[in-house]
N, C-alpha and C. Protein backbone atom coordinates (compact mmCIF):
# COMPACT_ATOMS: atom_id res chain seq x y z
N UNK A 1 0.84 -1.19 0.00
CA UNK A 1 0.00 0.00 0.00
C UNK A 1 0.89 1.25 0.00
N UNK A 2 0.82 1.96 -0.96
CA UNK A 2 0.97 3.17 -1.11
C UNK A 2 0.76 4.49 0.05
N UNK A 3 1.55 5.05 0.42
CA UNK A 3 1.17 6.14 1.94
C UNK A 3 1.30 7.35 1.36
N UNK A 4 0.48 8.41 1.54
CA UNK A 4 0.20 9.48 0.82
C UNK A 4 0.92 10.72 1.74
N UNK A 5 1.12 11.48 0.96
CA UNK A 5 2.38 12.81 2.09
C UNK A 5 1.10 13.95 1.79
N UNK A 6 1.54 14.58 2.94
CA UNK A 6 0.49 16.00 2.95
C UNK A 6 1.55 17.06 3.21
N UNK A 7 0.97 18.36 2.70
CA UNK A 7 1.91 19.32 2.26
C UNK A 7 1.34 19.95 2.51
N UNK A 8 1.46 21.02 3.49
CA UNK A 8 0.98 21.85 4.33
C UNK A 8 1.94 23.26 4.46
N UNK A 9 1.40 24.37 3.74
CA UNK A 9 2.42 25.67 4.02
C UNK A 9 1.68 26.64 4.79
N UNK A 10 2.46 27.26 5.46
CA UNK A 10 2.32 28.15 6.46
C UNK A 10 2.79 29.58 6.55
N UNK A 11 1.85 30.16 6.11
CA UNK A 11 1.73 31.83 6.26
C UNK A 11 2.01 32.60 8.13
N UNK A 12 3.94 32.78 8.18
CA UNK A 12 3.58 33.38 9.60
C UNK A 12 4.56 34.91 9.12
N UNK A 13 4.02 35.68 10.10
CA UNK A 13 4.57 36.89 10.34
C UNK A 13 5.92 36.98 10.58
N UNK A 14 6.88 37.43 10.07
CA UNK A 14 8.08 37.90 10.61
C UNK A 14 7.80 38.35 12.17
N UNK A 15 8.32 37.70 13.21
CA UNK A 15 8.48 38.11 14.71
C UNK A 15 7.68 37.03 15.39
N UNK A 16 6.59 36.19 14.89
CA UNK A 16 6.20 35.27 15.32
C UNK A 16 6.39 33.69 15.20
N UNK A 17 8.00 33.93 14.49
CA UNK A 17 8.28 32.01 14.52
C UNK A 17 7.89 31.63 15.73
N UNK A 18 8.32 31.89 17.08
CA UNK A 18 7.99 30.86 18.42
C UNK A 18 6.75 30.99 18.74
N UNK A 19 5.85 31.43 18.35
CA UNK A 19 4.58 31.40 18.65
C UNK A 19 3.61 30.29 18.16
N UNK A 20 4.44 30.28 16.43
CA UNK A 20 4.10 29.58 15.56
C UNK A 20 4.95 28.20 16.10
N UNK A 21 6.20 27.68 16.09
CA UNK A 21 6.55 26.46 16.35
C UNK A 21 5.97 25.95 17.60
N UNK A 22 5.82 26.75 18.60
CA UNK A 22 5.06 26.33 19.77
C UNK A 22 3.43 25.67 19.43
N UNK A 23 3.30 26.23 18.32
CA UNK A 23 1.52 26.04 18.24
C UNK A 23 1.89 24.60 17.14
N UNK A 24 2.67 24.85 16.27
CA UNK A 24 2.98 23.72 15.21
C UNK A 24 3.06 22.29 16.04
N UNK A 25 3.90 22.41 17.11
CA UNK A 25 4.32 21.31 18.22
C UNK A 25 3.55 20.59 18.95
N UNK A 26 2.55 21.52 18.84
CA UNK A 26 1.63 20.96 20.14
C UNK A 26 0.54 20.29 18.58
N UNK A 27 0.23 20.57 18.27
CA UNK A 27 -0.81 19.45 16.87
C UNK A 27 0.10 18.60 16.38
N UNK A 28 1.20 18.72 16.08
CA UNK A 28 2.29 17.63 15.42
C UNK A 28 2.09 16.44 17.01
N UNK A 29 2.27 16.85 18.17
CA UNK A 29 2.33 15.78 18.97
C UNK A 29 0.99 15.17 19.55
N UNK A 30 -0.14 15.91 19.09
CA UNK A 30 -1.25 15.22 19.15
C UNK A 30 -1.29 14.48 17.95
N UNK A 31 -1.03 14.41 16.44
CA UNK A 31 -1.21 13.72 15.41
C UNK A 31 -0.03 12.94 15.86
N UNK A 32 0.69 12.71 16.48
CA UNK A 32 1.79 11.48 16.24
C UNK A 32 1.38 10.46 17.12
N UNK A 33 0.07 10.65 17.95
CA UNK A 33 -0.43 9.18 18.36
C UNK A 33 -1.81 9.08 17.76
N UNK A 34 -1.66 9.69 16.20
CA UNK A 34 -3.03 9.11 15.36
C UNK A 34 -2.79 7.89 14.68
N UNK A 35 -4.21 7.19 14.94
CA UNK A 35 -3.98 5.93 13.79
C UNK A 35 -3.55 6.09 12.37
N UNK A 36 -2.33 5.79 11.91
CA UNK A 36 -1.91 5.77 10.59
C UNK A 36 -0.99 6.90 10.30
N UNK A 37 -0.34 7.30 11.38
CA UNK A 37 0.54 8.84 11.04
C UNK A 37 1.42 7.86 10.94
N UNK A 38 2.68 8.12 9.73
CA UNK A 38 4.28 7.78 9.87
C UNK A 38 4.86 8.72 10.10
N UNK A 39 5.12 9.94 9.72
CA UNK A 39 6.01 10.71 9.62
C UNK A 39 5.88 12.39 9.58
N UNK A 40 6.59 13.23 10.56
CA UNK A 40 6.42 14.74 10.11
C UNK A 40 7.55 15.35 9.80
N UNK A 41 8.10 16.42 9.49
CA UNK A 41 8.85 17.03 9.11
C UNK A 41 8.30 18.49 9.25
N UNK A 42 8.99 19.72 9.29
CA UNK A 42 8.84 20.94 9.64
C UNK A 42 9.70 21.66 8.74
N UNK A 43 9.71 22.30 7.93
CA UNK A 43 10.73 23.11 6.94
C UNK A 43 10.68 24.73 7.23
N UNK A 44 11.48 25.19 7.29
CA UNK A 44 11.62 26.60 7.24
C UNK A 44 12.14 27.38 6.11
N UNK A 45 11.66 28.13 5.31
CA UNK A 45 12.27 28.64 3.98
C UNK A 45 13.66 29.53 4.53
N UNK A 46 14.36 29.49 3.65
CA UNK A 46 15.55 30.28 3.86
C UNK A 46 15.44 31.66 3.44
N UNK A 47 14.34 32.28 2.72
CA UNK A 47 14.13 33.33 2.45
C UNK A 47 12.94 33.97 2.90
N UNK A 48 13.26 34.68 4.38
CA UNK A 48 12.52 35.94 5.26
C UNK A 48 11.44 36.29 4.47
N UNK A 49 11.49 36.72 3.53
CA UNK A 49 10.15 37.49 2.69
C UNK A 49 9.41 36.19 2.14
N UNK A 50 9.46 34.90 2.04
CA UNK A 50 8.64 34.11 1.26
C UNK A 50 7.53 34.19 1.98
N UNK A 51 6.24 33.73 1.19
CA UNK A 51 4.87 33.80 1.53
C UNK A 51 4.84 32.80 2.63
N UNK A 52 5.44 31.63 2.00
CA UNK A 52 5.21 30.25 3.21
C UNK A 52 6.61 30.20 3.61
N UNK A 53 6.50 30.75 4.92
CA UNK A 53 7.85 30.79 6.06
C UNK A 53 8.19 29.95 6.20
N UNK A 54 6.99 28.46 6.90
CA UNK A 54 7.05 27.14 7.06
C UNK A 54 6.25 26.34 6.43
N UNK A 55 7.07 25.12 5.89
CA UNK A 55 6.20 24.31 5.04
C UNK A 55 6.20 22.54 6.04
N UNK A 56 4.78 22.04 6.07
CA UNK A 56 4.88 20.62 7.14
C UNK A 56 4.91 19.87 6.27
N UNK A 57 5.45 18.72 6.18
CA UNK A 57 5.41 17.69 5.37
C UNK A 57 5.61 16.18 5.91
N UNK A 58 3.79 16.09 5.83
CA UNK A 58 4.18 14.74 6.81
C UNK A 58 3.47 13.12 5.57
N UNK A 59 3.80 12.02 6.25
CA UNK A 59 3.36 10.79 5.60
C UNK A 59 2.04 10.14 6.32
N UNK A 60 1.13 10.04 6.07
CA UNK A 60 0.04 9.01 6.32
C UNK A 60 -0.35 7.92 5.70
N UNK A 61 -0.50 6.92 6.72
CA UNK A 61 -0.97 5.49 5.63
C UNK A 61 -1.98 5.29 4.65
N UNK A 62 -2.77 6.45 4.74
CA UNK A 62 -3.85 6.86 3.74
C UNK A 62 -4.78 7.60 3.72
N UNK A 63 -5.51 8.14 2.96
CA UNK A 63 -6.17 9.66 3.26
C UNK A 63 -7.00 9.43 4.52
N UNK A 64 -7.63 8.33 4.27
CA UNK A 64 -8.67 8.28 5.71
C UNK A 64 -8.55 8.13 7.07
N UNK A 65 -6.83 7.63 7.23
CA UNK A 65 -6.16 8.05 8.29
C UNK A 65 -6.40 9.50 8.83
N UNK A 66 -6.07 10.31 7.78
CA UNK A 66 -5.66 12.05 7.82
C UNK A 66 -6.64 12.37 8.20
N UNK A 67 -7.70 12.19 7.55
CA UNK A 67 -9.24 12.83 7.33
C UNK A 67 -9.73 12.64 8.73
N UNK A 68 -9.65 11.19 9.47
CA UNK A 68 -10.10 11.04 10.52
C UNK A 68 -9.00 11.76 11.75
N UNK A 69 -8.12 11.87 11.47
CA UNK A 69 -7.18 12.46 12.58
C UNK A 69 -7.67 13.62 12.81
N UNK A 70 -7.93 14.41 11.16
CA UNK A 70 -8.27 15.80 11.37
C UNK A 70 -9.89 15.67 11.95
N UNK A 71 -10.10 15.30 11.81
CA UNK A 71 -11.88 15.40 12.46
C UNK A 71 -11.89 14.98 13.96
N UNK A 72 -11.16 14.47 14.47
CA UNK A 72 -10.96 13.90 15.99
C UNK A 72 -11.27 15.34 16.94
N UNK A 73 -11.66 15.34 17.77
CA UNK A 73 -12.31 16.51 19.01
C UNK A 73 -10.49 16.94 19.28
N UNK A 74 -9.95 16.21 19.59
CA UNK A 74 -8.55 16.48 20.30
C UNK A 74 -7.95 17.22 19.68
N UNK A 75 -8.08 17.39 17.95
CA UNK A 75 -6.85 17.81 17.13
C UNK A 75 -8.00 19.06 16.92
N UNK A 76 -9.49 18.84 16.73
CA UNK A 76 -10.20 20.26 16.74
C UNK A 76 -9.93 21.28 17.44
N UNK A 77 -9.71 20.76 18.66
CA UNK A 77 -9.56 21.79 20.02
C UNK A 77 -8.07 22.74 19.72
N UNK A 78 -6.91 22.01 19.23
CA UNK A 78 -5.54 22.87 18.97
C UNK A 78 -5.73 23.41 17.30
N UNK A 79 -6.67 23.16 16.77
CA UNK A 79 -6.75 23.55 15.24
C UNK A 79 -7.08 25.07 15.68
N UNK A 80 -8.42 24.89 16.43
CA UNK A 80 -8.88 26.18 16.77
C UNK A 80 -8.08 27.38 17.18
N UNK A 81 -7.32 26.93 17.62
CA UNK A 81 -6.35 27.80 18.51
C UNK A 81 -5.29 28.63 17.73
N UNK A 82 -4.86 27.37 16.69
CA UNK A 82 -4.11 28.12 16.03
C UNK A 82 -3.90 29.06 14.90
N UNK A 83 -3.50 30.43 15.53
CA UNK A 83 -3.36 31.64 14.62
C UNK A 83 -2.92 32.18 13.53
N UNK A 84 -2.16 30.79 12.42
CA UNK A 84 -1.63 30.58 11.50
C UNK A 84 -2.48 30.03 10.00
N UNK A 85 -2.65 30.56 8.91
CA UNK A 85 -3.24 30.44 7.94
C UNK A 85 -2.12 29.20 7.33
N UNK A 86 -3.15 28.15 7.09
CA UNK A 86 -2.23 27.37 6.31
C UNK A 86 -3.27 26.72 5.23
N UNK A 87 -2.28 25.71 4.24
CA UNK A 87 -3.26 25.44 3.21
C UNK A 87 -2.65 23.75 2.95
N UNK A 88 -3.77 22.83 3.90
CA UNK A 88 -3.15 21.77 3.73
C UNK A 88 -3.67 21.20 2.34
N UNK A 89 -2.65 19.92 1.91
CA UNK A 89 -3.23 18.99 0.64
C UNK A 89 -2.66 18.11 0.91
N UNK A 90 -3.11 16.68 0.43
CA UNK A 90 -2.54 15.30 0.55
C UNK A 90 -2.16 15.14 -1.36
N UNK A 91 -1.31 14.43 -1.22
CA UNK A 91 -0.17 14.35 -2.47
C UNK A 91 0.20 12.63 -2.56
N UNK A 92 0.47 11.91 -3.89
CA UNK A 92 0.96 10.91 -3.85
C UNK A 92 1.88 10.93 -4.75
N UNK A 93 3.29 10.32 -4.66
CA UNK A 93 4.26 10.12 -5.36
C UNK A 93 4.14 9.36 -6.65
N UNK A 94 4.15 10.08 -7.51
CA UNK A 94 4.52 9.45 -9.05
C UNK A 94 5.68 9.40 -9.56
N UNK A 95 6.69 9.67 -9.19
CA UNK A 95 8.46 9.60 -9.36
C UNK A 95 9.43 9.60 -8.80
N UNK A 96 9.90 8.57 -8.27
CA UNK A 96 10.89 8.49 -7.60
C UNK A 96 12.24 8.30 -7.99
């Protein structure tokens, strides 16, 4: 079975990285005891002015893993919270 990556960029303000990794941290460690999470990753662009400061890039065993993680009360409650515009999508590899 094929595991699908989600790609998630993140619109933050110059002056608010720790606000933002603090808030990133706390949903990354509630999704890492979801059924079917493998993997996250956290990227930071090297260029200050880009639109997406931080980009997440994590692996799930399949969309309905994701779908249900994201719908869970637990991960609602820190979604809410957080003050960061992002624009998630799930992606599957066609070239390796």
């Amino acid at each position: 079975m094929q595991t699908v990556i989600l790609i998630n960029p993140f619109e933050v303000p110059a002056g608010r990285e720790e606000e933002f990794l603090k808030a990133w941290q706390e949903a990354a460690e509630q999704l890492r005891h979801a059924t079917g999470f493998v993997s996250t990753r956290l990227h930071e662009s090297l260029d200050p002015q880009a639109k997406f400061r931080f980009v997440n890039v994590a692996e799930w065993e399949s969309p309905q893993h994701f779908q249900a993680a994201m719908r869970s009360e637990a991960f609602q409650q820190i979604a809410r919270k957080m003050p960061f515009a992002g624009s998630p999508a799930l992606y599957r590899v066609v070239v390796e």
